[in-house]
Protein backbone atom coordinates (compact mmCIF):
# COMPACT_ATOMS: atom_id res chain seq x y z
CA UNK A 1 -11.61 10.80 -14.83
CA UNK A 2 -12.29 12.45 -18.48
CA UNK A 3 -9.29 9.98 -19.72
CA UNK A 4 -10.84 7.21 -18.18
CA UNK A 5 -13.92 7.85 -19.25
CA UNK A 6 -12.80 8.19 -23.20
CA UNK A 7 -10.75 5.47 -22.90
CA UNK A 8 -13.56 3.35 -21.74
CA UNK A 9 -16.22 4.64 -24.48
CA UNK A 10 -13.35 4.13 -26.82
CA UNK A 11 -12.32 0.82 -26.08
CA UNK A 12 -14.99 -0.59 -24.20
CA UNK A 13 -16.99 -1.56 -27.51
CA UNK A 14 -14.34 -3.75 -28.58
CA UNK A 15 -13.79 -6.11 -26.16
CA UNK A 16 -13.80 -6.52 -22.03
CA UNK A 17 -11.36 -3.73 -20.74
CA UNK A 18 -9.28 -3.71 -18.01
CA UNK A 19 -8.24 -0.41 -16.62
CA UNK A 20 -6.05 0.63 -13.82
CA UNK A 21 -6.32 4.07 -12.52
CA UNK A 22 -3.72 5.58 -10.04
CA UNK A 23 -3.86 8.57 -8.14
CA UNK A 24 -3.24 10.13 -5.25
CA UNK A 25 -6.23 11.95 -5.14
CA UNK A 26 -4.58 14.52 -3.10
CA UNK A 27 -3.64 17.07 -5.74
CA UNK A 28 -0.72 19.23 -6.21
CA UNK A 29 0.71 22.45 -6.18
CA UNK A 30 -1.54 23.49 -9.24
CA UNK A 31 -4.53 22.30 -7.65
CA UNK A 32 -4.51 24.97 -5.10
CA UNK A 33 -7.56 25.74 -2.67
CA UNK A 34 -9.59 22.27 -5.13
CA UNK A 35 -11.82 19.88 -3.19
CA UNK A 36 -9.67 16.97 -3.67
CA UNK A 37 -12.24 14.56 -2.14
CA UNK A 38 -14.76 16.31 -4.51
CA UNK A 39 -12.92 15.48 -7.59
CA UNK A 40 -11.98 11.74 -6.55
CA UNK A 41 -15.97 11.19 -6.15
CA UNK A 42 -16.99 12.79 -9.42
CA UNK A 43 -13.75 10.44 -10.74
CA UNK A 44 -15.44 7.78 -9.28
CA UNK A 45 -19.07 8.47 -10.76
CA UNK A 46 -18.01 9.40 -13.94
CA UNK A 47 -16.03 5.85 -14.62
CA UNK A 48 -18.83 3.89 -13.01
CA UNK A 49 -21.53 5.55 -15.29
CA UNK A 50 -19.10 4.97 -18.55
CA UNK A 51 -18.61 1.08 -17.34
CA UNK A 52 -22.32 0.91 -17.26
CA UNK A 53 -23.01 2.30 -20.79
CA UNK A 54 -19.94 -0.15 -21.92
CA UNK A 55 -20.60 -2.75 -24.52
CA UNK A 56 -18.30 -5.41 -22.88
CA UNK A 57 -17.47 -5.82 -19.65
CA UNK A 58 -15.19 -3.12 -17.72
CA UNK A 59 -13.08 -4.05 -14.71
CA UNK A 60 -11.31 -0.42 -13.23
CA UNK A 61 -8.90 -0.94 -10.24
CA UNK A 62 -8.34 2.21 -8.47
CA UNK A 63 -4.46 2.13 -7.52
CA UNK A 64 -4.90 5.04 -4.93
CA UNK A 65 -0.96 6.33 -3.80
CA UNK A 66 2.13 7.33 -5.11
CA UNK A 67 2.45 6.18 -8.98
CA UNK A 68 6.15 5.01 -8.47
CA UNK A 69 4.74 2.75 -5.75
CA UNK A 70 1.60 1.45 -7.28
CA UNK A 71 3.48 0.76 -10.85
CA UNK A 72 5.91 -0.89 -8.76
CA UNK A 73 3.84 -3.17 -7.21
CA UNK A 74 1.68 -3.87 -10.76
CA UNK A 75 5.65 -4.78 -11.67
CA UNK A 76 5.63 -7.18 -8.94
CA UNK A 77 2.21 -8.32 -9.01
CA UNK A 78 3.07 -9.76 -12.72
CA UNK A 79 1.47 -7.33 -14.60
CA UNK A 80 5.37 -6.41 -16.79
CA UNK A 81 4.74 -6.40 -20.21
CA UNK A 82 1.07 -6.93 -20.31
CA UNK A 83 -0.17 -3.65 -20.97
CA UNK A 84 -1.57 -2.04 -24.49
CA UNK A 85 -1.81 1.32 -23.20
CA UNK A 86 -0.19 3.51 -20.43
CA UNK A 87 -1.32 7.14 -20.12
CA UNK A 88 1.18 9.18 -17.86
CA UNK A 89 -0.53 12.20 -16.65
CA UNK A 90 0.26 12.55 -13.08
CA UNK A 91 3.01 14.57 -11.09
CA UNK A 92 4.41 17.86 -13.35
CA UNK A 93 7.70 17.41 -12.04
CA UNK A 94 10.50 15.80 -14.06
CA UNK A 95 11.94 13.11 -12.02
CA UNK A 96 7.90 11.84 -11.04
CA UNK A 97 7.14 11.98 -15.14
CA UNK A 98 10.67 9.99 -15.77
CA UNK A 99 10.26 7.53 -13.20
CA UNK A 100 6.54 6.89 -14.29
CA UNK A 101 7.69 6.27 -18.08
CA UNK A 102 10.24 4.01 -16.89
CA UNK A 103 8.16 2.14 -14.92
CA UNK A 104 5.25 2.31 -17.62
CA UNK A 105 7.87 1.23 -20.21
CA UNK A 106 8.32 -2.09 -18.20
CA UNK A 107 4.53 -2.67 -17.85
CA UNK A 108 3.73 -1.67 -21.65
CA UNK A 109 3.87 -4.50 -23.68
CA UNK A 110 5.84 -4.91 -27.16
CA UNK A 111 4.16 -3.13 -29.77
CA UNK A 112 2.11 -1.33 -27.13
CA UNK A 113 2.08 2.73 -26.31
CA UNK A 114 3.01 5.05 -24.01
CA UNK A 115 1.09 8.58 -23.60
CA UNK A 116 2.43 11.30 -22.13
CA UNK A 117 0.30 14.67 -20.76
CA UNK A 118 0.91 18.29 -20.51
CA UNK A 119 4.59 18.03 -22.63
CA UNK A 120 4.52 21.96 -22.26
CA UNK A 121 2.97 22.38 -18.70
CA UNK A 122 4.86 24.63 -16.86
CA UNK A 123 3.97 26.29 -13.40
CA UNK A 124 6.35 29.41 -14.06
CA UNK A 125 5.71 31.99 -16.29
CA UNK A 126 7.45 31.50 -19.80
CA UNK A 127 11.49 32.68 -19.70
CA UNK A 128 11.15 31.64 -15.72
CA UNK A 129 10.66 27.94 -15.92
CA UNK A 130 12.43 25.74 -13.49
CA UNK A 131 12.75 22.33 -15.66
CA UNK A 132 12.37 20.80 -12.74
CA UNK A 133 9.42 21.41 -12.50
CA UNK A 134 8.10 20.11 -15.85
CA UNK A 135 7.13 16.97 -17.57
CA UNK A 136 9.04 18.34 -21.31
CA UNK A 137 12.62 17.56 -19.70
CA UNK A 138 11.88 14.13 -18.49
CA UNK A 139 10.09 13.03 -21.53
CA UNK A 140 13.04 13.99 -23.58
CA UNK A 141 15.37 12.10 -21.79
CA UNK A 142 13.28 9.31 -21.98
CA UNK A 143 13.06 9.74 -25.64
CA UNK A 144 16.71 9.79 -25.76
CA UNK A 145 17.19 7.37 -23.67
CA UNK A 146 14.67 4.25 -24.84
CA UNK A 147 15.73 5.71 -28.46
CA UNK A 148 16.03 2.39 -29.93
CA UNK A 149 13.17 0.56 -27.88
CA UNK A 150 10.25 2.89 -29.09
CA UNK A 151 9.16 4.59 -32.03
CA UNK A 152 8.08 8.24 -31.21
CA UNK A 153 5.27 10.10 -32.80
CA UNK A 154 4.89 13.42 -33.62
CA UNK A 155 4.01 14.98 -30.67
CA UNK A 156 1.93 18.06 -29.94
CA UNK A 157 2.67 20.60 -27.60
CA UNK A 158 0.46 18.76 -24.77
CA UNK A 159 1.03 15.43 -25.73
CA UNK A 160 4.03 13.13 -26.72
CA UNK A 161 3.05 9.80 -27.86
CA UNK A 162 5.45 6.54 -28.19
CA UNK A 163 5.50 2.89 -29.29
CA UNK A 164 7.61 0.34 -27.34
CA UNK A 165 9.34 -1.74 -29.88
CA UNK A 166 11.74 -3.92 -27.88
């Protein structure tokens, strides 16, 4: 929950937030031998406590499942093109990260951004990456792709950052 949490203490000052969160909760291949139900409870403390020390009000739904279903179903629950913010950090493997920045796109309103995690992450060792198995791939393609819907920012090497413009 840290980008929850920071995105709460961030924003939460400035006006009422509302914040979906959605997860599996299951982990993946790189959370090997990790207390999944562990982590979802300290998830679940640590965004409680930082709604509590909140200036405004905080409403989090927890979207637990698959992120292509859940943003699917925001889609459909009326939710396109009402978000300022979406923060993709889920699934590590290209076609999850592409289909949860196309979905994100949809949901992110005009003028609003799109955050990607771990642009770099790879499972392999360096020389032996499958791309596959990588978030970089997919969020160039989507960069390519929405090329004249978003304005990209520099980007670090664990973090691409974009704009929706149209």
């Amino acid at each position: 929950g840290r980008s929850a949490t920071l995105m709460i203490e961030e924003f939460g000052g400035r006006g009422p937030l509302h914040l979906f969160c959605i997860d599996t909760w299951a982990g993946s291949v790189e959370h090997g031998g990790t207390d999944m139900a562990a982590v979802e409870a300290r998830f679940d403390r640590n965004v409680a406590l930082a709604a509590s020390r909140a200036a405004n009000a905080v409403v989090m739904e927890k979207c637990k499942g698959p992120s292509a279903e859940r943003l699917a179903r925001l889609l459909a629950g009326g939710h396109e093109g009402s978000f300022d913010l979406v923060f993709i950090d889920g699934s590590h493997q290209a076609p999850d990260v592409l289909t949860d920045l196309i979905l994100g796109y949809r949901l992110c309103r005009i003028g609003g951004f799109l955050f990607c995690d771990d642009y770099l992450w790879s499972m392999e060792p360096d020389g032996r990456q499958d791309p596959l198995n990588m978030p970089k791939p997919a969020i160039d393609a989507f960069a390519n792709l929405f090329m004249r819907r978003i304005k990209q920012f520099e980007q670090t090497n664990y973090q691409a950052y974009f704009r929706r413009t149209a």
